[in-house]
C-alpha atoms as a PDB file:
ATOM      1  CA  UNK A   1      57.494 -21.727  17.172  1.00  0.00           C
ATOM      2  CA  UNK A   2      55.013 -20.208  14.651  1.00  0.00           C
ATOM      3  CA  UNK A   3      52.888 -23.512  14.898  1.00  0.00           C
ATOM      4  CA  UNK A   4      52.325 -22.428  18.812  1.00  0.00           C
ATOM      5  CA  UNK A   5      50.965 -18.943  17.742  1.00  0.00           C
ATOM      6  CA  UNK A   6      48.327 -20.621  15.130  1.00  0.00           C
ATOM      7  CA  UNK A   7      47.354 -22.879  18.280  1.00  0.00           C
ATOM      8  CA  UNK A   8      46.441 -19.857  19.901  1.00  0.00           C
ATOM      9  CA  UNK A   9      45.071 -18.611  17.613  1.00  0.00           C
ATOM     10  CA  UNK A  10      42.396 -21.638  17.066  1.00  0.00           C
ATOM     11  CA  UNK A  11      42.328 -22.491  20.663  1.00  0.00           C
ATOM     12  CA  UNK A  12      40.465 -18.833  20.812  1.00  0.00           C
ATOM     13  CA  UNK A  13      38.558 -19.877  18.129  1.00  0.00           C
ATOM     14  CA  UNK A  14      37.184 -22.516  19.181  1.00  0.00           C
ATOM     15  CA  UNK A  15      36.390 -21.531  22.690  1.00  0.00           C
ATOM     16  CA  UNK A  16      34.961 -18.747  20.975  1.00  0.00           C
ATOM     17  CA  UNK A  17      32.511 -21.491  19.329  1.00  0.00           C
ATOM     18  CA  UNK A  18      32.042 -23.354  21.825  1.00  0.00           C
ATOM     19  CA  UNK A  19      30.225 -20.648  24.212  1.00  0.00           C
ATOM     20  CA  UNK A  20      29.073 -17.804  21.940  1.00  0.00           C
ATOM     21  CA  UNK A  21      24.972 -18.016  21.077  1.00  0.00           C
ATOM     22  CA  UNK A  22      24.523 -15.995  18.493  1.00  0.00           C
ATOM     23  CA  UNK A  23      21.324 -13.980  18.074  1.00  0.00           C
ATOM     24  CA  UNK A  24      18.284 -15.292  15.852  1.00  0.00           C
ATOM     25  CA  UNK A  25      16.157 -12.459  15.664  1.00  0.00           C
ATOM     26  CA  UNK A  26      13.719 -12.368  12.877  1.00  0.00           C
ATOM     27  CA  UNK A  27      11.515  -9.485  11.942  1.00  0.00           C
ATOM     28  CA  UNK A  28       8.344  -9.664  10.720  1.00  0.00           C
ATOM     29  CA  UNK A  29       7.817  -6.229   9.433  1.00  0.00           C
ATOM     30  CA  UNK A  30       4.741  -7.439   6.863  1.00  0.00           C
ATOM     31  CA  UNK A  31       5.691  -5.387   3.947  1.00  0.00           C
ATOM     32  CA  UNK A  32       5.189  -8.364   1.221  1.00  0.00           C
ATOM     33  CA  UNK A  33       1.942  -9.634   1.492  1.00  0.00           C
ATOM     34  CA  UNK A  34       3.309 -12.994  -0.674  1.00  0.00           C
ATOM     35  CA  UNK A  35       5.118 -13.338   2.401  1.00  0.00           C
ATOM     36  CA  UNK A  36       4.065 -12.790   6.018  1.00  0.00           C
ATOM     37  CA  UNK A  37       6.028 -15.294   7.612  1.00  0.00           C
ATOM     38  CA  UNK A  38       2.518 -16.488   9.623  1.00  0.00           C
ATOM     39  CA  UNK A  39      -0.656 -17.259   9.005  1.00  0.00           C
ATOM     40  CA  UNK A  40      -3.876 -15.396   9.508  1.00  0.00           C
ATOM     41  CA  UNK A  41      -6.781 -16.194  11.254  1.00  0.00           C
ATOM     42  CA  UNK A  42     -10.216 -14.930  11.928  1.00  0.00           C
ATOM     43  CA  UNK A  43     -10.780 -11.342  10.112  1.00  0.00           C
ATOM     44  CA  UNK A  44      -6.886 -10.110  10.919  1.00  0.00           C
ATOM     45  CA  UNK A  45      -6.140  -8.894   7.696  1.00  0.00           C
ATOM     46  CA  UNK A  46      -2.869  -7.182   5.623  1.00  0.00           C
ATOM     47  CA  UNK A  47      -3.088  -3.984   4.461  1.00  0.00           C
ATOM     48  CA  UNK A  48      -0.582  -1.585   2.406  1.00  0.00           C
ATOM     49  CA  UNK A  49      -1.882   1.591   3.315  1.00  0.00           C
ATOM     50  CA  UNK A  50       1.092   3.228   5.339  1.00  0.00           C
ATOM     51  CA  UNK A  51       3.640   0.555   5.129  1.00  0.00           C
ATOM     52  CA  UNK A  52       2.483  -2.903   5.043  1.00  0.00           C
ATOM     53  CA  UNK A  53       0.749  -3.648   8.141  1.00  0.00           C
ATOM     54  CA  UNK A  54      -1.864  -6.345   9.698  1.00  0.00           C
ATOM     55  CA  UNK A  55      -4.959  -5.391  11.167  1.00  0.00           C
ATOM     56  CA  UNK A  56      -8.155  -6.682  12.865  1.00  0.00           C
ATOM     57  CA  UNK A  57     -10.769  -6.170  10.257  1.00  0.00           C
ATOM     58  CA  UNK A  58     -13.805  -6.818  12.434  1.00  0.00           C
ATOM     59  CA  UNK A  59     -14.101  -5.032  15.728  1.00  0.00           C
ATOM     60  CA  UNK A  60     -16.502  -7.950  17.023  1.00  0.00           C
ATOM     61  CA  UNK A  61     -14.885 -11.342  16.012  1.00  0.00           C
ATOM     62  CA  UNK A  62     -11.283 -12.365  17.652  1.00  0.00           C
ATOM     63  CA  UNK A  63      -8.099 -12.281  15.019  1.00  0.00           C
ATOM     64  CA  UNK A  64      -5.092 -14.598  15.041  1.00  0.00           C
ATOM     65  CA  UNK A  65      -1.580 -14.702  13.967  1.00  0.00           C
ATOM     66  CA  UNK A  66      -0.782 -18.131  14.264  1.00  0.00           C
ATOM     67  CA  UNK A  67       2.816 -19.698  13.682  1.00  0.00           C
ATOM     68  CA  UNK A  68       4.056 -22.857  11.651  1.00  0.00           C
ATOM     69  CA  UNK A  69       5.904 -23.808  15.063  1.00  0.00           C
ATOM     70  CA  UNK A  70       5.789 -22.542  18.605  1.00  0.00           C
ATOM     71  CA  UNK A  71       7.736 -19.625  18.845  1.00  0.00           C
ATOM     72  CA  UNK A  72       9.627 -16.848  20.984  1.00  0.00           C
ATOM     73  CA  UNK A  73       7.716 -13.783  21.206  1.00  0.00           C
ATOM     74  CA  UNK A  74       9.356 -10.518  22.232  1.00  0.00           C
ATOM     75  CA  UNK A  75       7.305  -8.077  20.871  1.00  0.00           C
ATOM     76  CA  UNK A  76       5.271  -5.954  18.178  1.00  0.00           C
ATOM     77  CA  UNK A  77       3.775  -2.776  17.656  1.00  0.00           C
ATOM     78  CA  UNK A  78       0.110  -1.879  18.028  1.00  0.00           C
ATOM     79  CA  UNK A  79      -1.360   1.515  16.982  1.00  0.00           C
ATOM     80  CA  UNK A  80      -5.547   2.005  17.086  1.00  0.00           C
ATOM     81  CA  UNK A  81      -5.717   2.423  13.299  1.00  0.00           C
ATOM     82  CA  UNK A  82      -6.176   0.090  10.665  1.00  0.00           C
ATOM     83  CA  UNK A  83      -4.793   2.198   7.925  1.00  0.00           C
ATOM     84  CA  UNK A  84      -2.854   5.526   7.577  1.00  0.00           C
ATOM     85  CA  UNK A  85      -5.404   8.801   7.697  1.00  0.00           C
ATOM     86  CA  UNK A  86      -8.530   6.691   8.889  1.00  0.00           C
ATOM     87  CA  UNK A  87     -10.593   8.440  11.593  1.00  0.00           C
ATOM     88  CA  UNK A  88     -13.169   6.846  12.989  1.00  0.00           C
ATOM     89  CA  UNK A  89     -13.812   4.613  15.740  1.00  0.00           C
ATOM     90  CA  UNK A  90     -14.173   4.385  19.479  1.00  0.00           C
ATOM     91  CA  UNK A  91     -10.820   3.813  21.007  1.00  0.00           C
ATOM     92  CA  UNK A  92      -9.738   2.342  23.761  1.00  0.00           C
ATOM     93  CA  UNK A  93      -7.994  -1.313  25.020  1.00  0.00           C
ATOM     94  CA  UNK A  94      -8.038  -4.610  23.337  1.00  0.00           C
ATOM     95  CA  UNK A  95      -7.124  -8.238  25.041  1.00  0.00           C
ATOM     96  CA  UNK A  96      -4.444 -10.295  23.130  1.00  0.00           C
ATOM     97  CA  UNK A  97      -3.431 -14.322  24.523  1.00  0.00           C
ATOM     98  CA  UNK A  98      -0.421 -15.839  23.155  1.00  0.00           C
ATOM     99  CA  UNK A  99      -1.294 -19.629  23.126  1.00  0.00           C
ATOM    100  CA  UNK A 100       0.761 -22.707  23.202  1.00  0.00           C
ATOM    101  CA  UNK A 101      -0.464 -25.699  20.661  1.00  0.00           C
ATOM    102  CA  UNK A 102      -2.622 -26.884  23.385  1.00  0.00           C
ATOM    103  CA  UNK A 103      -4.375 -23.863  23.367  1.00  0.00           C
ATOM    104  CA  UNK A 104      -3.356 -22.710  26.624  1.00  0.00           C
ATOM    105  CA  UNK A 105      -2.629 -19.077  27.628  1.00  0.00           C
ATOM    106  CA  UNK A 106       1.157 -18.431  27.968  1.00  0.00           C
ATOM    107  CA  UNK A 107       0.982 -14.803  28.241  1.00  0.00           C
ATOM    108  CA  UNK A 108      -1.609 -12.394  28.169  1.00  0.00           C
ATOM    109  CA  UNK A 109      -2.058  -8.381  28.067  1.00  0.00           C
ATOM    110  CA  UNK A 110      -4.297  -5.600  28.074  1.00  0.00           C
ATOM    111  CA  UNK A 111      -3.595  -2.697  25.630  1.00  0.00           C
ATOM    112  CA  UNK A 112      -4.650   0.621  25.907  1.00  0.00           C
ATOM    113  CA  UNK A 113      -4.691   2.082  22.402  1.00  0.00           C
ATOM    114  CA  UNK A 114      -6.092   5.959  23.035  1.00  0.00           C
ATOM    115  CA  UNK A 115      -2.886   7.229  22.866  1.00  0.00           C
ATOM    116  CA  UNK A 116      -2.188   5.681  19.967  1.00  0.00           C
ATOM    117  CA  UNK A 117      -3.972   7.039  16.942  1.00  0.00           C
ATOM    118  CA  UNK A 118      -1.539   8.820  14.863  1.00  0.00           C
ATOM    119  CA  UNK A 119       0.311   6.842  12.151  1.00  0.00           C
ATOM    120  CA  UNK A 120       3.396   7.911  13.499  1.00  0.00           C
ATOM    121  CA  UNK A 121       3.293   7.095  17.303  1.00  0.00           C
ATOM    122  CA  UNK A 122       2.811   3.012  17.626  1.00  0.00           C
ATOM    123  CA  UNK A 123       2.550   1.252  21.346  1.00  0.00           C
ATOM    124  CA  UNK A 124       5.576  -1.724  21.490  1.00  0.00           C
ATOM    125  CA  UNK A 125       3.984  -4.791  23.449  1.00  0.00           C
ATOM    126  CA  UNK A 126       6.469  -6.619  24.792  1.00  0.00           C
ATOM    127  CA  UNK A 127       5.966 -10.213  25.225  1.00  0.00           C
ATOM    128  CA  UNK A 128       9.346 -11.944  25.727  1.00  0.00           C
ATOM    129  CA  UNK A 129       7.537 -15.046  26.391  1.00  0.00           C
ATOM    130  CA  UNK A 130       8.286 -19.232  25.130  1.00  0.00           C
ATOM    131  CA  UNK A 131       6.074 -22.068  23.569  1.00  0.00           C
ATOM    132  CA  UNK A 132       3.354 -19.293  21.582  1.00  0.00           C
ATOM    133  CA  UNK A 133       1.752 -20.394  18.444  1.00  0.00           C
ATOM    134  CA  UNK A 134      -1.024 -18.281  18.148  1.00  0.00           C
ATOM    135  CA  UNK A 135      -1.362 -14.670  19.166  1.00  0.00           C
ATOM    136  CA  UNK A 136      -5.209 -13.933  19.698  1.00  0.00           C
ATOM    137  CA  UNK A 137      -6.584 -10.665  19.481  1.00  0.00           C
ATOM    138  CA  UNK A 138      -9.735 -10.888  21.473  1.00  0.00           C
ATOM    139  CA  UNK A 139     -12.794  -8.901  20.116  1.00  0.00           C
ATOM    140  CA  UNK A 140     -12.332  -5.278  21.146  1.00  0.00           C
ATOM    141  CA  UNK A 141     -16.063  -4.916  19.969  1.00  0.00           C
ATOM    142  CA  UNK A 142     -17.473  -7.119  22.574  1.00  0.00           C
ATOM    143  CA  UNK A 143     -17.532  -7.123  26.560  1.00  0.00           C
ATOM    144  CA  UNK A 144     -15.845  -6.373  28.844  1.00  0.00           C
ATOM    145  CA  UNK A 145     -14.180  -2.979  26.963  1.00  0.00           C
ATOM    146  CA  UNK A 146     -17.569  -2.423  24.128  1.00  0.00           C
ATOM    147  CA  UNK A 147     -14.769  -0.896  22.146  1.00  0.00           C
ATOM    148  CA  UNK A 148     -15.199  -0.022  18.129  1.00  0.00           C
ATOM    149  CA  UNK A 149     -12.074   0.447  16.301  1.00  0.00           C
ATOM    150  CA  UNK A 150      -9.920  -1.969  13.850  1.00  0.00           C
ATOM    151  CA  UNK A 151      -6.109  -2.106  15.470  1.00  0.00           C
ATOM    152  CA  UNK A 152      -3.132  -2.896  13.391  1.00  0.00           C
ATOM    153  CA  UNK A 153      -0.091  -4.675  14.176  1.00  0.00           C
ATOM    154  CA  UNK A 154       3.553  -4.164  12.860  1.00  0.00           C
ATOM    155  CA  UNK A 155       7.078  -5.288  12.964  1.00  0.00           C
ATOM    156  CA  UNK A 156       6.855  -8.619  14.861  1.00  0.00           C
ATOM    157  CA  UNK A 157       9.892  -9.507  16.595  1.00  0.00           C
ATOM    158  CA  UNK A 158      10.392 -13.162  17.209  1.00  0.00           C
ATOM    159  CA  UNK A 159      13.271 -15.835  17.880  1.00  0.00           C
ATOM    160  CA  UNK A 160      15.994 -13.397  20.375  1.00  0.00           C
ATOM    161  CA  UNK A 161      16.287 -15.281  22.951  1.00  0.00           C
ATOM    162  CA  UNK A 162      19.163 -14.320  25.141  1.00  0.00           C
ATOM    163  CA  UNK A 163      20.561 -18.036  26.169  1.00  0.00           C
ATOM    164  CA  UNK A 164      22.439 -18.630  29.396  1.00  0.00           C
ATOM    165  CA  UNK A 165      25.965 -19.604  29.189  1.00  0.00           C
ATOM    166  CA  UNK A 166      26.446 -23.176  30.513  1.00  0.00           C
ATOM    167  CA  UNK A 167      28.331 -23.633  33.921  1.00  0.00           C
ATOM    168  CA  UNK A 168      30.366 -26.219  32.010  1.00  0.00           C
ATOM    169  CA  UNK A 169      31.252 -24.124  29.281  1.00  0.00           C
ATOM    170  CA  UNK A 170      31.898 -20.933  31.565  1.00  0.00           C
ATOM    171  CA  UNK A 171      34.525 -23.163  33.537  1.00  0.00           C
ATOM    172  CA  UNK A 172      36.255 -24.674  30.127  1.00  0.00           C
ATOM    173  CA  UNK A 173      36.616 -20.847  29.442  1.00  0.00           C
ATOM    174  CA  UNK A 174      37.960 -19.665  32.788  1.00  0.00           C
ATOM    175  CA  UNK A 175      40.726 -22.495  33.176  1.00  0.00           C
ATOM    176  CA  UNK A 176      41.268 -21.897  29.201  1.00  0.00           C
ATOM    177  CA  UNK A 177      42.222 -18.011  30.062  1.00  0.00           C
ATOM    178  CA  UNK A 178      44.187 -19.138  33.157  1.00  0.00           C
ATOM    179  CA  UNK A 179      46.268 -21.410  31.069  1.00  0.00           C
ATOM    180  CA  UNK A 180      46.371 -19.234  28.411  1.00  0.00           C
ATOM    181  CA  UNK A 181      47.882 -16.268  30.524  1.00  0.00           C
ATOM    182  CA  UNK A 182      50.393 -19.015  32.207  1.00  0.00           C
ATOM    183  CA  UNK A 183      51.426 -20.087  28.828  1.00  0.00           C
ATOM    184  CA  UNK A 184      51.863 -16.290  27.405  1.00  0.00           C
ATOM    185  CA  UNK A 185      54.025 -15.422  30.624  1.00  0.00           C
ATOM    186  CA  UNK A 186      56.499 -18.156  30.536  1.00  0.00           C
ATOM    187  CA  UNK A 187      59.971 -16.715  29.527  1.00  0.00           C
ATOM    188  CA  UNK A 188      61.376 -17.343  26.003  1.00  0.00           C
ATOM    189  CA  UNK A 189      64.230 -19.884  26.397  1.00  0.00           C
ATOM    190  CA  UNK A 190      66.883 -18.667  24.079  1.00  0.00           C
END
């Protein structure tokens, strides 16, 4: 009867496999500038000063972080400086798109960054949103906000999507406990 105990045993196993998603988060914390894990675009630039960190270099162009692939967004952290003990600058809120390869908006914010200018303290944007292969960091420099400061960007969290259990597989799982807990309770014929 031990061969009926290692059927349980894998039965559990593999229902286990069959519905469990596991989580694919990936951080991109840009410590190693050798390896960002994206590519930049317009003056967003890396810097080491305070941790390894990106940062738009020009307060009146638009910078990118683009992906290889579209990609799930769910967040990074903004703070108003582009480098640990800098002090200038006129803070205040910056636009940022994520686009889809067609170059379509597929989430959009305004950040407010005047809270944000010690090293320490650094505003999470939460994005949780599908199909982005750019982030664009519109021109905080230019209208509508006239801003002039240099923002950086940190510890990009991409790829945790929570998936929905199938109704199929949520079924196979029920009537696999039912019979499981029939099975269990039968009494032991001796």
């Amino acid at each position: 009867m031990k061969w009926i105990s290692n059927m349980k045993k894998i039965l559990g196993l593999l229902a286990l496999l069959f519905v469990a998603n596991p989580a694919n988060a990936i951080l991109l914390d840009f410590e190693d500038s050798a390896d960002l894990g994206v590519t930049l675009g317009g003056d967003m630039t890396w810097n080491s000063v305070g941790g390894g960190h990106l940062y738009n270099e020009s307060f009146n162009n638009d910078d990118y972080i683009i992906f290889s692939t579209e990609t799930y967004v769910n967040s990074f952290e903004m703070n108003a400086m582009p480098w640990e003990n800098y002090g200038g600058g006129t803070i205040g809120l910056i636009d940022i798109a994520g686009l889809n390869n067609a170059n379509q908006t597929v989430w959009s914010a305004t950040v407010d960054l005047r809270n944000y200018t010690d090293w320490n303290n650094w505003y999470t944007v939460t994005v949780e949103s599908a199909n982005i292969m750019t982030l664009a960091f519109m021109a905080p420099g230019l209208a509508p906000h006239n801003n002039g400061f240099w923002p950086s960007v940190d510890n990009l969290v991409i790829n945790e999507q929570s998936q929905e259990i199938p109704v199929p597989s949520t079924i196979a799982l029920f009537f696999l406990g039912l019979a499981g807990l029939g099975f269990a309770r039968k009494k032991k014929v001796v």
